[in-house]
N, C-alpha and C. Protein backbone atom coordinates (compact mmCIF):
# COMPACT_ATOMS: atom_id res chain seq x y z
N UNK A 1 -8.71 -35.07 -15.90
CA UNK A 1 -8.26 -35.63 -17.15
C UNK A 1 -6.74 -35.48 -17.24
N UNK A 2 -6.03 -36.17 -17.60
CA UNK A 2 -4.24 -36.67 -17.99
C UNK A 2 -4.34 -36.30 -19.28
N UNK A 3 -3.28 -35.08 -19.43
CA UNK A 3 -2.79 -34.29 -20.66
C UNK A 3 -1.74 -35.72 -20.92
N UNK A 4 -1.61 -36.05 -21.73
CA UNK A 4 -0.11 -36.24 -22.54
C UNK A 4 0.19 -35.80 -23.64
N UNK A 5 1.57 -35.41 -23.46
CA UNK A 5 2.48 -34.14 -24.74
C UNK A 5 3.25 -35.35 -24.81
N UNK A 6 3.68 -35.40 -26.26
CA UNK A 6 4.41 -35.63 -26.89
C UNK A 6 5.09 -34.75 -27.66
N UNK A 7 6.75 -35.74 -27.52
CA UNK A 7 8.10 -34.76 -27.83
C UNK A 7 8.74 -35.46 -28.26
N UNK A 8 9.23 -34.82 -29.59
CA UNK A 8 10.36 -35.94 -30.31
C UNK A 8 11.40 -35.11 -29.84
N UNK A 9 12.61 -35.77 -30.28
CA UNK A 9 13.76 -35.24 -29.38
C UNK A 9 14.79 -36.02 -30.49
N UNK A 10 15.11 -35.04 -31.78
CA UNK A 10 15.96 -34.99 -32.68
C UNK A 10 17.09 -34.52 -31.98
N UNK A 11 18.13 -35.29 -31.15
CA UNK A 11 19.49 -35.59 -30.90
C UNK A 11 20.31 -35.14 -31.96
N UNK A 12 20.45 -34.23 -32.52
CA UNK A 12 21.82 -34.21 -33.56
C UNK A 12 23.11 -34.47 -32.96
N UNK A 13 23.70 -35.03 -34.15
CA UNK A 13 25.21 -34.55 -33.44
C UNK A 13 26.07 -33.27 -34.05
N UNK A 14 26.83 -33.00 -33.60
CA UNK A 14 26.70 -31.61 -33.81
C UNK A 14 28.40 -31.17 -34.56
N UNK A 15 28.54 -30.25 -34.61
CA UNK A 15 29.69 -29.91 -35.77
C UNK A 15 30.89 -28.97 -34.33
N UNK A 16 30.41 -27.87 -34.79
CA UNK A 16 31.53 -26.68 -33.63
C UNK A 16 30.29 -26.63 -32.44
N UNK A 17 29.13 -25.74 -33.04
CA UNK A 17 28.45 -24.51 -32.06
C UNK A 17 27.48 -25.56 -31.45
N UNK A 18 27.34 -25.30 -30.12
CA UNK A 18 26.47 -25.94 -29.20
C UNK A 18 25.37 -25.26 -28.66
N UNK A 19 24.23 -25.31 -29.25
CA UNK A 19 22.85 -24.45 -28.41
C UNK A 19 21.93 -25.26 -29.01
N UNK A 20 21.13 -25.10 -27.91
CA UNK A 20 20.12 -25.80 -27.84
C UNK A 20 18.64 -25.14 -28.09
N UNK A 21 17.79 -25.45 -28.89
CA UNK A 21 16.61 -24.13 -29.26
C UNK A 21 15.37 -25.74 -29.02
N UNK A 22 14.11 -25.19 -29.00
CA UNK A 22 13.06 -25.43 -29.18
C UNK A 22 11.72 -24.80 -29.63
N UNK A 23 11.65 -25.59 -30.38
CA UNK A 23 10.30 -24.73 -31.61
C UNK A 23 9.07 -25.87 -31.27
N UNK A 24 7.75 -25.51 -32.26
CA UNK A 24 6.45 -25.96 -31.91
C UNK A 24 6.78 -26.66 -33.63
N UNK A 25 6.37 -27.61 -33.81
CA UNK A 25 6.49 -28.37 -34.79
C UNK A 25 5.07 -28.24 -35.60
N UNK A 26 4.66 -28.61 -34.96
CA UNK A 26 2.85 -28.79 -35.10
C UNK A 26 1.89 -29.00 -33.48
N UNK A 27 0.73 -28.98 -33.52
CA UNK A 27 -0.05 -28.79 -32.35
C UNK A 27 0.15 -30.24 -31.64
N UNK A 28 0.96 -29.87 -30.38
CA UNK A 28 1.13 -30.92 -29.46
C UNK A 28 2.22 -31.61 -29.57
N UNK A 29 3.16 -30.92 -30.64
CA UNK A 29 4.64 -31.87 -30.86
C UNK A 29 5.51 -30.28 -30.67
N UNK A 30 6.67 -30.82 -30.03
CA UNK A 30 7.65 -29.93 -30.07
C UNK A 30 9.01 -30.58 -30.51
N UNK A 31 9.40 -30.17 -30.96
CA UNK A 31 10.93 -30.61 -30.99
C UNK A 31 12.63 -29.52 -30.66
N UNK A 32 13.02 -30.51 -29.75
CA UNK A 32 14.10 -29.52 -29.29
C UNK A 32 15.87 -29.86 -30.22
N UNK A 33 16.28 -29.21 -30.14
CA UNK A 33 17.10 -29.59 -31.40
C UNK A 33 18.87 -28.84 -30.29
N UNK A 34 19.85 -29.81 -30.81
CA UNK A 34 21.10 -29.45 -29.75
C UNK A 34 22.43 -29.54 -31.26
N UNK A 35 22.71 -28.65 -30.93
CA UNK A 35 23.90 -28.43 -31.42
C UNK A 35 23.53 -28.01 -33.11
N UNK A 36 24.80 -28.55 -34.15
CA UNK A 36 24.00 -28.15 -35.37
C UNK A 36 23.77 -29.42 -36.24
N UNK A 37 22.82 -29.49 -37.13
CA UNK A 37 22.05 -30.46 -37.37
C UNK A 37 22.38 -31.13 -38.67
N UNK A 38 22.83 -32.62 -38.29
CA UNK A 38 23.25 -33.13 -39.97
C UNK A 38 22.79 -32.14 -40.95
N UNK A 39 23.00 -32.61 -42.74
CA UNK A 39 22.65 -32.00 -43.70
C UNK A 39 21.33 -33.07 -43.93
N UNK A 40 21.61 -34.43 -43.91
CA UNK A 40 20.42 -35.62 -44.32
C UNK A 40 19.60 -35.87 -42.92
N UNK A 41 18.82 -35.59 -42.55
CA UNK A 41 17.73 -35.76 -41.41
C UNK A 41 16.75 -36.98 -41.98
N UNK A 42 16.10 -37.91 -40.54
CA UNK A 42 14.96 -38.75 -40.97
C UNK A 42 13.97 -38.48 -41.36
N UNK A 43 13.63 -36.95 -41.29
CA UNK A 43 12.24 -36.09 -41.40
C UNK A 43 11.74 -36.12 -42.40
N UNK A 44 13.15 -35.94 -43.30
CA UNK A 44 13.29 -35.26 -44.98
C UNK A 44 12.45 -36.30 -45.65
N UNK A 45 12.29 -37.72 -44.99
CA UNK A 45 12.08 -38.51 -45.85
C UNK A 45 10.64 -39.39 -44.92
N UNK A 46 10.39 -38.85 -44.66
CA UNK A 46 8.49 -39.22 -43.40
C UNK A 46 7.58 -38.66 -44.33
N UNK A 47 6.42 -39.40 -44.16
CA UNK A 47 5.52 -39.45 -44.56
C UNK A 47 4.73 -37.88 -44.40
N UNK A 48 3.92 -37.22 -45.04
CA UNK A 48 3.47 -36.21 -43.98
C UNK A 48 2.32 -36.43 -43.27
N UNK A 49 2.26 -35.26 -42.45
CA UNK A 49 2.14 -35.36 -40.91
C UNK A 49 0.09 -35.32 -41.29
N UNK A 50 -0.05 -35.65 -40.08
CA UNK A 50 -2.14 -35.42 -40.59
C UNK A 50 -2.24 -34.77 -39.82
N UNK A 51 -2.12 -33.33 -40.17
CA UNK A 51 -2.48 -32.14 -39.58
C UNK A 51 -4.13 -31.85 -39.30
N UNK A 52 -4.98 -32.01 -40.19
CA UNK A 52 -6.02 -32.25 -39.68
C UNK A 52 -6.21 -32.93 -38.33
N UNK A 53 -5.72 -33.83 -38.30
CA UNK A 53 -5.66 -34.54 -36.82
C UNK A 53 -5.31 -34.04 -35.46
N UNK A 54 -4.49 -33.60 -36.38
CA UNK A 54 -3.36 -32.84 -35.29
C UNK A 54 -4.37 -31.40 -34.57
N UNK A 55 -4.52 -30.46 -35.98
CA UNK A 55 -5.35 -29.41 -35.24
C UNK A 55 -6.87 -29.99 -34.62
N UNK A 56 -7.27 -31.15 -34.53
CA UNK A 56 -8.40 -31.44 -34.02
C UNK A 56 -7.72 -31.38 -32.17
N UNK A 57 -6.89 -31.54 -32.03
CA UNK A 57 -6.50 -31.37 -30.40
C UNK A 57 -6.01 -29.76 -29.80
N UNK A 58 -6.63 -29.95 -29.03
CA UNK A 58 -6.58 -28.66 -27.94
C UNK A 58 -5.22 -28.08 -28.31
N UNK A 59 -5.55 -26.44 -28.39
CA UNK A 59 -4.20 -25.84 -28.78
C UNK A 59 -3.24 -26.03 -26.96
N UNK A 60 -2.05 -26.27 -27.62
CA UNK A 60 -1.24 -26.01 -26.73
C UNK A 60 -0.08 -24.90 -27.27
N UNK A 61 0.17 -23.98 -26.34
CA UNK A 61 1.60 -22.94 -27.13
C UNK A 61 2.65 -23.28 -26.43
N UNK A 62 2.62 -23.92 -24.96
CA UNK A 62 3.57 -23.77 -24.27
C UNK A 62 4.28 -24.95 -24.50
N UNK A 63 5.01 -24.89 -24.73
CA UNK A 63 6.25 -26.43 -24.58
C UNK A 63 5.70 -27.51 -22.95
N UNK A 64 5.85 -28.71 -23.21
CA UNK A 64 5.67 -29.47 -22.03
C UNK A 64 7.11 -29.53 -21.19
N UNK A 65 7.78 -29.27 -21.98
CA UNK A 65 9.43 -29.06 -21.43
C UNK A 65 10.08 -28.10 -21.79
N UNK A 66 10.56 -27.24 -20.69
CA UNK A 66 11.29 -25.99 -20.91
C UNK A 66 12.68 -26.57 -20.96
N UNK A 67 13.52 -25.50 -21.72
CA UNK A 67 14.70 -26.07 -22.08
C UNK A 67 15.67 -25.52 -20.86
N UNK A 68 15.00 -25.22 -19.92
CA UNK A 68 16.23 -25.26 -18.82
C UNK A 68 16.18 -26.70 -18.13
N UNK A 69 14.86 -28.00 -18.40
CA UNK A 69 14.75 -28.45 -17.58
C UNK A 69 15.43 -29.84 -18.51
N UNK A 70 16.36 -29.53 -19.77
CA UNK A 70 17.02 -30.67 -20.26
C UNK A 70 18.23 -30.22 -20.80
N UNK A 71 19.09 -31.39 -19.89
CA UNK A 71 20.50 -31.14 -20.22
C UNK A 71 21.40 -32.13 -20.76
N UNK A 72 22.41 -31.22 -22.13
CA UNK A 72 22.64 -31.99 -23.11
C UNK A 72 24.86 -31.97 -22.71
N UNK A 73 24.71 -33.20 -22.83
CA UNK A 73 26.37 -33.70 -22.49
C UNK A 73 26.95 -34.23 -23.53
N UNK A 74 28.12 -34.19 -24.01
CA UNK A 74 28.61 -34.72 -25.00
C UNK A 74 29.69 -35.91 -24.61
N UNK A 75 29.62 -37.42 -25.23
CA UNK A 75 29.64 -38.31 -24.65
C UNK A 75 30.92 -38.92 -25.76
N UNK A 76 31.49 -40.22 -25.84
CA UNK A 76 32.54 -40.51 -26.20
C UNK A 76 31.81 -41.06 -28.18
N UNK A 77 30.17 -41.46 -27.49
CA UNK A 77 29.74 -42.39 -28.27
C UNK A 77 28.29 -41.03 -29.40
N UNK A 78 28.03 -39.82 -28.91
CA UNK A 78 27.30 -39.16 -29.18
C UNK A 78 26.46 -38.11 -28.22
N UNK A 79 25.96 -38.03 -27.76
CA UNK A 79 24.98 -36.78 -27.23
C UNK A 79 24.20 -37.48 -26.29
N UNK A 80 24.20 -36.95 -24.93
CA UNK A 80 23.21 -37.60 -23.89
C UNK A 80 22.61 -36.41 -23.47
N UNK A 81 21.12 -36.77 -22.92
CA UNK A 81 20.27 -35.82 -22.74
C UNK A 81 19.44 -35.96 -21.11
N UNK A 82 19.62 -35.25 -20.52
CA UNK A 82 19.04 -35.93 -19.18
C UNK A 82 17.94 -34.55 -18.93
N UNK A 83 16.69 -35.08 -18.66
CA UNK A 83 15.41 -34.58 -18.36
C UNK A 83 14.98 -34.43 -16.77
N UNK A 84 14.80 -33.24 -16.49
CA UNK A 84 14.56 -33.46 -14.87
C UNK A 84 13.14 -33.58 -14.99
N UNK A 85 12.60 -34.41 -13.95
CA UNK A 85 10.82 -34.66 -14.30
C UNK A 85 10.58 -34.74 -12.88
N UNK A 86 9.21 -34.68 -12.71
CA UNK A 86 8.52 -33.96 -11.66
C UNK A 86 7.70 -36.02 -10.79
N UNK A 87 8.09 -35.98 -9.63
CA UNK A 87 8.07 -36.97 -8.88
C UNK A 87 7.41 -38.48 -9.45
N UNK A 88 5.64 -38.08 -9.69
CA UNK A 88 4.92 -38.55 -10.18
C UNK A 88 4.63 -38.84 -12.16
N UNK A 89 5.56 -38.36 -12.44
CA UNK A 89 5.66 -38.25 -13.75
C UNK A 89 6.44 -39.56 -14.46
N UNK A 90 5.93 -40.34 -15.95
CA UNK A 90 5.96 -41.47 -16.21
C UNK A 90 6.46 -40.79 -17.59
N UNK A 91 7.30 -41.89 -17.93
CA UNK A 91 7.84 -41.89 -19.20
C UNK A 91 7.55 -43.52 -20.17
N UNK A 92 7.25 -43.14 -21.76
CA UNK A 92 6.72 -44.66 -22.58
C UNK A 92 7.69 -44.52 -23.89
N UNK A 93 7.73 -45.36 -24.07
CA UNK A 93 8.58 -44.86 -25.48
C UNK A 93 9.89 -45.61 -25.79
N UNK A 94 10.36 -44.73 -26.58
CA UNK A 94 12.26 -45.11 -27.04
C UNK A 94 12.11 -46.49 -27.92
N UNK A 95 11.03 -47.09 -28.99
CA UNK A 95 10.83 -47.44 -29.60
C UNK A 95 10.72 -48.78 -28.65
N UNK A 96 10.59 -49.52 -29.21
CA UNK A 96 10.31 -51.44 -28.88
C UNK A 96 11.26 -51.49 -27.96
N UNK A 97 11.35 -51.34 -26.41
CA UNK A 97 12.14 -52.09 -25.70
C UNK A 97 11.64 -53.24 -25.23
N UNK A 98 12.98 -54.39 -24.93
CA UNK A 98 12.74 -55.73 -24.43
C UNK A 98 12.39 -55.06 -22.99
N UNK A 99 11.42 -56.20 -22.01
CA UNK A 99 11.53 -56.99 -20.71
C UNK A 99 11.02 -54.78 -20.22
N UNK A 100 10.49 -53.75 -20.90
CA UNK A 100 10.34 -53.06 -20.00
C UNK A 100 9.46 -52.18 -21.04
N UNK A 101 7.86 -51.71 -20.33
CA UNK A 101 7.26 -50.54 -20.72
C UNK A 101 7.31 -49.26 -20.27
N UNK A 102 7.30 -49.04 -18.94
CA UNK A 102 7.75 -47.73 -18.05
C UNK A 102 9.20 -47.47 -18.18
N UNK A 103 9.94 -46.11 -18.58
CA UNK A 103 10.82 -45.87 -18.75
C UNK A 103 11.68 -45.36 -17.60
N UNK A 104 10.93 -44.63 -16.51
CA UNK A 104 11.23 -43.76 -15.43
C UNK A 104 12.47 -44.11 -14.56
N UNK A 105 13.71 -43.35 -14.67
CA UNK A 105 14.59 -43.84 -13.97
C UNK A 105 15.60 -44.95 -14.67
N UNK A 106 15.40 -44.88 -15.71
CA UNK A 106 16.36 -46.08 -16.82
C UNK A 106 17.05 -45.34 -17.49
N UNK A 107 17.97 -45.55 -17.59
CA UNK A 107 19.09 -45.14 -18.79
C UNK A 107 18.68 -45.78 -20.31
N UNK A 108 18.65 -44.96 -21.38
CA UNK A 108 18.29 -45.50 -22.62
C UNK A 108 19.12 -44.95 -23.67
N UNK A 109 19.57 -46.23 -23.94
CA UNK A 109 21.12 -45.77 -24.93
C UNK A 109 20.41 -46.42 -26.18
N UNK A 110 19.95 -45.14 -27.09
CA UNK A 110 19.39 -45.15 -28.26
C UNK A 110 20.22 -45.94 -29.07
N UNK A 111 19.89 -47.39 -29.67
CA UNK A 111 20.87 -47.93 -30.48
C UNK A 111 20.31 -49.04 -31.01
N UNK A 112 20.32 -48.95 -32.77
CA UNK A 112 19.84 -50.43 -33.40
C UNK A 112 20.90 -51.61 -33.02
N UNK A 113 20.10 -52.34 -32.72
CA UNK A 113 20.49 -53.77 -32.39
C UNK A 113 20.22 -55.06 -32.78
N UNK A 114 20.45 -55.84 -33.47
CA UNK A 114 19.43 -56.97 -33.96
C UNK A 114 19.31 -57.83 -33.08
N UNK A 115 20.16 -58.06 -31.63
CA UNK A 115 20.37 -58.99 -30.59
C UNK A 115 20.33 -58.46 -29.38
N UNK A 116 19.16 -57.74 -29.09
CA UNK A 116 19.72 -56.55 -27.66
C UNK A 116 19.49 -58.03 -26.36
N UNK A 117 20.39 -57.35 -25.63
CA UNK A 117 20.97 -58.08 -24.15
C UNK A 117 20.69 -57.03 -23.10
N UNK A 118 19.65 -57.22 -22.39
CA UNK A 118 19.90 -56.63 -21.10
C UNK A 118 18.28 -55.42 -20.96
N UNK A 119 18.84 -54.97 -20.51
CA UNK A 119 17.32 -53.67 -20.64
C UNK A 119 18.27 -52.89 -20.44
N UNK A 120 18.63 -51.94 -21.57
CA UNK A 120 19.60 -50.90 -21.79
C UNK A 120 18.95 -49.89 -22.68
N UNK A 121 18.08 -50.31 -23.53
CA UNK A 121 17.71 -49.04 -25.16
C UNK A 121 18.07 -50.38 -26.13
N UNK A 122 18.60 -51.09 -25.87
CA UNK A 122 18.98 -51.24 -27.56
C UNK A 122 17.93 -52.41 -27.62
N UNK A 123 17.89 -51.68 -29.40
CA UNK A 123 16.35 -52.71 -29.76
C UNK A 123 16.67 -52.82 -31.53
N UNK A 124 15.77 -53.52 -32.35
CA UNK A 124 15.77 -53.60 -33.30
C UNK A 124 15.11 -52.39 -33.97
N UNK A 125 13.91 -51.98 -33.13
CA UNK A 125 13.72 -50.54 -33.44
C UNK A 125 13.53 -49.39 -32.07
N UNK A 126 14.68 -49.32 -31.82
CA UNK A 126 14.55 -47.78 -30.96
C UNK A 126 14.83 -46.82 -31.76
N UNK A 127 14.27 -45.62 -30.85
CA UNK A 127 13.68 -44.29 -31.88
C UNK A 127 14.00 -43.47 -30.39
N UNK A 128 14.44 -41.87 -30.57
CA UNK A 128 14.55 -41.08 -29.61
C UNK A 128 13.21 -40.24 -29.66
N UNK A 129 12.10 -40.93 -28.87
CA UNK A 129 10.55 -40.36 -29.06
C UNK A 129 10.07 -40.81 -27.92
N UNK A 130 9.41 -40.43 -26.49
CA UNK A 130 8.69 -40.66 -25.62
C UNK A 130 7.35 -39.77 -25.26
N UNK A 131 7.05 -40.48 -24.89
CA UNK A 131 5.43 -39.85 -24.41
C UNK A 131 5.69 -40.02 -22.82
N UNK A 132 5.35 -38.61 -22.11
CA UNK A 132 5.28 -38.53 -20.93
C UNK A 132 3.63 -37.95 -20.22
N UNK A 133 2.95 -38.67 -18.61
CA UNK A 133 2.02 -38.20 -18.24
C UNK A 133 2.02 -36.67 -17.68
């Protein structure tokens, strides 16, 4: 049977101090968090979560990604994050991309777009959220 973990990956941008932590959100979500974190977040304002649902799936404690195995760069335009992943391993996600479902090996430059060109990230709705096998 194929586990898939899902991981949101709240990108802040960040102020002075740079560290990177990861906590258990709820069962089967983690979120890793870099630098220090706006005051207005998208969270604040989401629906809540169906935890019932949530605890209906197999406990997991361990993170699907250790935080040595993602590294965070600071870029001209915001925060890049590069994930080392294991040969056979597939990436889905980063909200509605054009012309591509498998992510593996693509650069994805998180960015609303109302006209995206190219297979880059930018979409009308990209989101920094993937599901990996």
């Amino acid at each position: 049977m194929i586990k898939f973990y899902s991981v949101s990956f709240f990108v802040c941008f960040f102020v002075a101090v740079q560290a990177q932590t990861i906590s258990k959100v709820d069962n089967g979500i983690w979120k890793i968090v870099y630098g220090q974190p706006e005051k207005i977040l998208p969270d604040q304002f989401k629906a809540p979560a169906k935890t019932a649902a949530l605890a209906a799936m197999p406990a997991e404690n361990t993170p699907a990604v250790s935080l040595a195995q993602v590294q965070f760069k600071k870029i001209t335009s915001g925060i890049m994050a590069e994930i080392d992943a294991a040969d056979d391993e597939r990436f889905y996600g980063f909200g509605l991309q054009i012309n591509s479902f498998e992510q593996r090996g693509m650069r994805r430059d998180i960015r609303i777009n109302s006209w995206p060109v190219g297979n880059i990230g930018f979409s009308h709705a990209s989101m920094p959220f993937y599901i990996s096998s």
